[in-house]
N, C-alpha and C. Protein backbone atom coordinates (compact mmCIF):
# COMPACT_ATOMS: atom_id res chain seq x y z
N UNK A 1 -23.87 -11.36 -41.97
CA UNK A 1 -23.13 -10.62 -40.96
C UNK A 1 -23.94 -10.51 -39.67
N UNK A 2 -25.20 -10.55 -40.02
CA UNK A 2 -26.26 -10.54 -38.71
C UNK A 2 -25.77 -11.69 -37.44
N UNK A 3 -26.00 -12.43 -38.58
CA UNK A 3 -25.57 -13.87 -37.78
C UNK A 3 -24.43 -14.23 -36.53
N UNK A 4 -23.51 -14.06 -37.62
CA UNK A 4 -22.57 -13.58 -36.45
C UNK A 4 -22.42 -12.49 -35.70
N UNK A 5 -22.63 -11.31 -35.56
CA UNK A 5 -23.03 -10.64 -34.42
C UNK A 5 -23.82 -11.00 -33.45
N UNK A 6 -24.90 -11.45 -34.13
CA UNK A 6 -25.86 -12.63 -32.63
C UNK A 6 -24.76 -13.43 -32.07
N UNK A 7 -24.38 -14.56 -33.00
CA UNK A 7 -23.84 -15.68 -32.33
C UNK A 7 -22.63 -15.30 -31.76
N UNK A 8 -21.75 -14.33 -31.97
CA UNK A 8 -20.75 -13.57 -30.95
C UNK A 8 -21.57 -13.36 -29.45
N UNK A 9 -22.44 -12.49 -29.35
CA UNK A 9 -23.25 -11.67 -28.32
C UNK A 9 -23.61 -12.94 -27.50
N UNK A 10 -23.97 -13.94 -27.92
CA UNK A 10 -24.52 -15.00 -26.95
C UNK A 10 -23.61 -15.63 -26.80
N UNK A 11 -22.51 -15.93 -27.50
CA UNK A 11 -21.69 -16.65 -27.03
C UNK A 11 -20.62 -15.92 -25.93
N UNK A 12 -20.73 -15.04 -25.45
CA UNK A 12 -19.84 -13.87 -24.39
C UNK A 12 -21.21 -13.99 -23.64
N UNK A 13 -20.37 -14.59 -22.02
CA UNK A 13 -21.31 -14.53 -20.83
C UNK A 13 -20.37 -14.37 -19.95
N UNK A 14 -20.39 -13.71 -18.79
CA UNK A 14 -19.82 -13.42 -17.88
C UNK A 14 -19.14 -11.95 -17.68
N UNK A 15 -18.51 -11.03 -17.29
CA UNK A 15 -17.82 -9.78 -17.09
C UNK A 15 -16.89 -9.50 -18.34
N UNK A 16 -17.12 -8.30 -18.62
CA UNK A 16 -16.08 -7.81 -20.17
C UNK A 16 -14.92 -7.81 -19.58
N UNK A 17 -14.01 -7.43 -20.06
CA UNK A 17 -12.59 -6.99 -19.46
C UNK A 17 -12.35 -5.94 -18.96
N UNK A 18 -13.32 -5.04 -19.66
CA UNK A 18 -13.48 -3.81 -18.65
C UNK A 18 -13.55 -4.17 -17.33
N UNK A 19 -14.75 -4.37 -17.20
CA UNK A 19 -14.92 -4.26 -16.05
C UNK A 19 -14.20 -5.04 -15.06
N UNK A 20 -13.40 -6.48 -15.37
CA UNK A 20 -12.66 -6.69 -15.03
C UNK A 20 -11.54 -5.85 -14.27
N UNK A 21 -11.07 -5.00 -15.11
CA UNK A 21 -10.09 -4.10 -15.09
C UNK A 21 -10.17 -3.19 -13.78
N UNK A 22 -11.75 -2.60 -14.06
CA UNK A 22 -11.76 -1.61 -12.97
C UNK A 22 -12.45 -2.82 -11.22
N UNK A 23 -12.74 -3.86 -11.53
CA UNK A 23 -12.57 -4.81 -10.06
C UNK A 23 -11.41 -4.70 -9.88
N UNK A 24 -10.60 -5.25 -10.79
CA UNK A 24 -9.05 -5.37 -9.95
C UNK A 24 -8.50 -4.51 -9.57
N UNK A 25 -8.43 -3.32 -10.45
CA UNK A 25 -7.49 -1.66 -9.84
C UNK A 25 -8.56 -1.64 -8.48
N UNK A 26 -9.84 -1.31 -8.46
CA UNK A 26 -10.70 -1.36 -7.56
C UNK A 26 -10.40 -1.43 -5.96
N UNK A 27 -10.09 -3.28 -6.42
CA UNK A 27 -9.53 -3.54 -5.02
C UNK A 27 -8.06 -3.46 -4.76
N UNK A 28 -7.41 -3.42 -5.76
CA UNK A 28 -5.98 -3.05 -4.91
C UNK A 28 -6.22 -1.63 -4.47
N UNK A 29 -6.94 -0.95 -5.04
CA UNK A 29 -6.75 0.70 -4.00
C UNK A 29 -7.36 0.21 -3.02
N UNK A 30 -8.59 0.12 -2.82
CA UNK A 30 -9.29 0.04 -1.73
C UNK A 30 -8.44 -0.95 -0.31
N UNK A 31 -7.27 -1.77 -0.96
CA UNK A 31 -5.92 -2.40 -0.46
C UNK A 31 -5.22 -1.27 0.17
N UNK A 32 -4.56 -0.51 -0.39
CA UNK A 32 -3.38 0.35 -0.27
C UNK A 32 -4.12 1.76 0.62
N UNK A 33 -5.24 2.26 0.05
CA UNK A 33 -6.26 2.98 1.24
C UNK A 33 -6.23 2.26 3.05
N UNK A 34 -6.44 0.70 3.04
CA UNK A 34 -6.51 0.68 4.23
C UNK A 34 -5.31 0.31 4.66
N UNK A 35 -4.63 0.05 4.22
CA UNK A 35 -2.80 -0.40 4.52
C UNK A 35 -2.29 1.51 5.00
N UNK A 36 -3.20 2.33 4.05
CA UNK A 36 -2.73 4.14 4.74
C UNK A 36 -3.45 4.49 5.67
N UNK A 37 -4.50 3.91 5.86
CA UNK A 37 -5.27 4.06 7.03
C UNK A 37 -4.45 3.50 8.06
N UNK A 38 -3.86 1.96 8.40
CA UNK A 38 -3.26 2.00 9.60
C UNK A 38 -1.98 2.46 9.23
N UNK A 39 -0.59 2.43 8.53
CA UNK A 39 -0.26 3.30 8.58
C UNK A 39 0.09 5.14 9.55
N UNK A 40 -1.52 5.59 9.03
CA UNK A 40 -1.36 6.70 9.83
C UNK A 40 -1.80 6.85 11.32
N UNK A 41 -3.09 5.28 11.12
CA UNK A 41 -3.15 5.55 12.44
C UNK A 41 -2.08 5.16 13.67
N UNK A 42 -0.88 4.20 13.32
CA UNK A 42 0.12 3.96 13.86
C UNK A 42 0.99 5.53 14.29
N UNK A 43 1.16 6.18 13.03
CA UNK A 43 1.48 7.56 13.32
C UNK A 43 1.17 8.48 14.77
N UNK A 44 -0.23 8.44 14.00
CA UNK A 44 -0.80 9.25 15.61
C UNK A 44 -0.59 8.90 16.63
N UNK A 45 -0.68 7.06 17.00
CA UNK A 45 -0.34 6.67 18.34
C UNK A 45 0.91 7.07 18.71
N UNK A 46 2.41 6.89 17.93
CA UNK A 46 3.16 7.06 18.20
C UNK A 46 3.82 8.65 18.54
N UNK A 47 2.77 9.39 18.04
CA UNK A 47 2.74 10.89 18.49
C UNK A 47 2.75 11.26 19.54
N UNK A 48 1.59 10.57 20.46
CA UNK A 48 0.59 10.72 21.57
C UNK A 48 2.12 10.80 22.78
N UNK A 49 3.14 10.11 22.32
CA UNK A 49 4.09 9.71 24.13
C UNK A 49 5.20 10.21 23.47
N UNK A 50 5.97 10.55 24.75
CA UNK A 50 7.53 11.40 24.29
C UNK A 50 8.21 10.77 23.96
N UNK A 51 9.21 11.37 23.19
CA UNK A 51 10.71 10.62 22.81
C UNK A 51 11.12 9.69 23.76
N UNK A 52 11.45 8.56 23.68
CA UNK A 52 12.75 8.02 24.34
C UNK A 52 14.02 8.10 24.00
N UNK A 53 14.97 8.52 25.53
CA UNK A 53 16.04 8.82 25.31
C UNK A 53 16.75 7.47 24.11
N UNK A 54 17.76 8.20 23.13
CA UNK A 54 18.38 6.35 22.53
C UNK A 54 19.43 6.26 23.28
N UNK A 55 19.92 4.90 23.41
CA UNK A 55 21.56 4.59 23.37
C UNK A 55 22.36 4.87 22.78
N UNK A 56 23.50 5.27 22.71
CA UNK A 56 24.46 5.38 22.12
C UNK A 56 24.95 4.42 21.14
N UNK A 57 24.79 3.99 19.84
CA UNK A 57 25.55 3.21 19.16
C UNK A 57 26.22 3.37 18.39
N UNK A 58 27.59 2.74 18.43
CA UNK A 58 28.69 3.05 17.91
C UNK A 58 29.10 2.89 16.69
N UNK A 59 27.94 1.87 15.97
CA UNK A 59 27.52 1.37 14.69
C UNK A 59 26.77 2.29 13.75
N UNK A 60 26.21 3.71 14.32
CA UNK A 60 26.11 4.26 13.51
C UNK A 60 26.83 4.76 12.66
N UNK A 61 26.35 4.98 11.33
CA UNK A 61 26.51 5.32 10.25
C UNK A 61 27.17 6.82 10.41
N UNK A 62 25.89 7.77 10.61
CA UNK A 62 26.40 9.37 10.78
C UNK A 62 26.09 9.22 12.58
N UNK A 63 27.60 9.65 13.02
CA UNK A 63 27.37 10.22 14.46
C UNK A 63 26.99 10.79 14.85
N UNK A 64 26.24 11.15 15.78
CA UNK A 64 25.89 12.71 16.50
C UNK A 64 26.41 12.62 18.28
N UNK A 65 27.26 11.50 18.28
CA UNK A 65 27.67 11.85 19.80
C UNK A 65 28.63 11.79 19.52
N UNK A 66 29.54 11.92 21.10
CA UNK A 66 30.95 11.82 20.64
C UNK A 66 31.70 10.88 20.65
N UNK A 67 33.24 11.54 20.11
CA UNK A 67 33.77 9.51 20.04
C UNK A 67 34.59 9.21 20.96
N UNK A 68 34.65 7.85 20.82
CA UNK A 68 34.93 7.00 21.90
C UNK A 68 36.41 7.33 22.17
N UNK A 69 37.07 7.64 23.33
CA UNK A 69 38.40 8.01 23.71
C UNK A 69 38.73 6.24 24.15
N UNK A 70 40.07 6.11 23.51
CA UNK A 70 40.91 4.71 24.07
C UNK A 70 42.04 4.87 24.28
């Protein structure tokens, strides 16, 4: 039984699956962290300047102006 426990142990070279596991979750957060980083920083810029007035479109869905007299 010795035996093969050695010859298992040497024959495994390279990263367990663990650790595998936690590289990959790893980098997809460290993904989705900077995808929220701009994200918010898009936020803030778009904070910084006032509303623009919209157009009127008639294609909306829910109205909030009024309707069109013909």
């Amino acid at each position: 039984m010795n035996a093969l426990i050695l010859a298992s142990e040497a024959s495994t070279t390279g990263i367990s699956g663990h650790t595998w596991s936690l590289l990959i979750g790893g980098g997809i957060f460290v993904a989705l962290m900077i995808l929220l980083l701009i994200t918010v920083s898009y936020t803030n810029v778009g904070n910084r300047h006032p509303a623009k007035e919209e157009d009127q479109d008639i294609h909306r869905q829910f109205k909030t102006h009024e309707p069109h007299s013909h």
